[in-house]
C-alpha atoms as a PDB file:
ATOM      1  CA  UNK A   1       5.198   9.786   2.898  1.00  0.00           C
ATOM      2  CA  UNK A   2       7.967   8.426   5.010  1.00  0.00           C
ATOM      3  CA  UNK A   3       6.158   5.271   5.012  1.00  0.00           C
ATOM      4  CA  UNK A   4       6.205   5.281   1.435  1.00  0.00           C
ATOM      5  CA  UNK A   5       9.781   6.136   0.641  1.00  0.00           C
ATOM      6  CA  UNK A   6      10.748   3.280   3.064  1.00  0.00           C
ATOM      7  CA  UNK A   7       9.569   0.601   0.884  1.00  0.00           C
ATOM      8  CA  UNK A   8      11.277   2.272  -1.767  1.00  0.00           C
ATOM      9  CA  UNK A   9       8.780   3.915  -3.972  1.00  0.00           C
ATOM     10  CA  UNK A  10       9.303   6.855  -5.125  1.00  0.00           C
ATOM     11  CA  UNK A  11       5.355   7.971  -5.294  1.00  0.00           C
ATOM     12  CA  UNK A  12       1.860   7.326  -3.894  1.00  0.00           C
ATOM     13  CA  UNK A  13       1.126   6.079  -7.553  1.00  0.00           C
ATOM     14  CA  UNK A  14       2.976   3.303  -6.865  1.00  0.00           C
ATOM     15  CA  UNK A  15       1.231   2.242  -3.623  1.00  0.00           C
ATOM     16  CA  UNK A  16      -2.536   0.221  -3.862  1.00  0.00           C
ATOM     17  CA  UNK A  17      -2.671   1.324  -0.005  1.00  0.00           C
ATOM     18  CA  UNK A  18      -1.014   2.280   3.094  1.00  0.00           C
ATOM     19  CA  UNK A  19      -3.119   0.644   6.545  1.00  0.00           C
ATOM     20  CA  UNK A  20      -2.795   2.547  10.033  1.00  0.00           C
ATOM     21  CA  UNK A  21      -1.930  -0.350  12.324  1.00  0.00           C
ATOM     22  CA  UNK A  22      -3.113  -0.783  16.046  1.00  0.00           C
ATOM     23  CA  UNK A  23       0.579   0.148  17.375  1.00  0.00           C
ATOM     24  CA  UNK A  24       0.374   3.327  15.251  1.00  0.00           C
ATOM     25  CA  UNK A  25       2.671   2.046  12.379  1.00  0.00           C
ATOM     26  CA  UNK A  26       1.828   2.954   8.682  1.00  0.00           C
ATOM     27  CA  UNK A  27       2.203  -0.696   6.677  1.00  0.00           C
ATOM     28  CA  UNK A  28       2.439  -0.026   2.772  1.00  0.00           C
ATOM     29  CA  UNK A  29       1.082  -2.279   0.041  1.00  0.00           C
ATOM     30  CA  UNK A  30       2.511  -1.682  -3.225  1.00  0.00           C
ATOM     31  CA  UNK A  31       0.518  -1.686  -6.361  1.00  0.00           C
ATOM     32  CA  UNK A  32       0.781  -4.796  -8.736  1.00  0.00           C
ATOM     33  CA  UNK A  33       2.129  -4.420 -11.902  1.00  0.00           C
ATOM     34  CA  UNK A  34       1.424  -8.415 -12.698  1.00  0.00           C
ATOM     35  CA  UNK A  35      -2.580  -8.361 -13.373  1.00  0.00           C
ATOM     36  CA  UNK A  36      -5.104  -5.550 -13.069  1.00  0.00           C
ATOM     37  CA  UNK A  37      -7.281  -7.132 -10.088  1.00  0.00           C
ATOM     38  CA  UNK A  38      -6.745  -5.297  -6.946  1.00  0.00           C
ATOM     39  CA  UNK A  39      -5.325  -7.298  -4.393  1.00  0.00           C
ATOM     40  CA  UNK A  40      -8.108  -5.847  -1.936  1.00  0.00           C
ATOM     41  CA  UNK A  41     -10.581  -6.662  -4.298  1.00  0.00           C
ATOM     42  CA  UNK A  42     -12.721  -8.958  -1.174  1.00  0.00           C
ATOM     43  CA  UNK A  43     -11.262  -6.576   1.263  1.00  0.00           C
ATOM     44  CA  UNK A  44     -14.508  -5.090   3.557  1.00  0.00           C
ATOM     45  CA  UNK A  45     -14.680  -2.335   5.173  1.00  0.00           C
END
């Protein structure tokens, strides 16, 4: 959550997803309010 109230948002709502990094650091993408496609729409996994 720390992560999360760093970027300034206020809730997980507000986040499409957060991405454990190789060095152990949390990196947040915030949700989109511009269009309804994901922006890890061709994201694999």
């Amino acid at each position: 959550m720390q992560a999360v109230r760093n970027k300034s948002l206020g809730s997980l709502s507000e986040v499409e997803a957060i991405v454990l990094e190789t060095d152990g650091e949390f990196s947040v993408i915030p949700r989109s309010d511009q269009d309804s496609t994901s922006i890890l729409a061709n994201v694999s996994i």
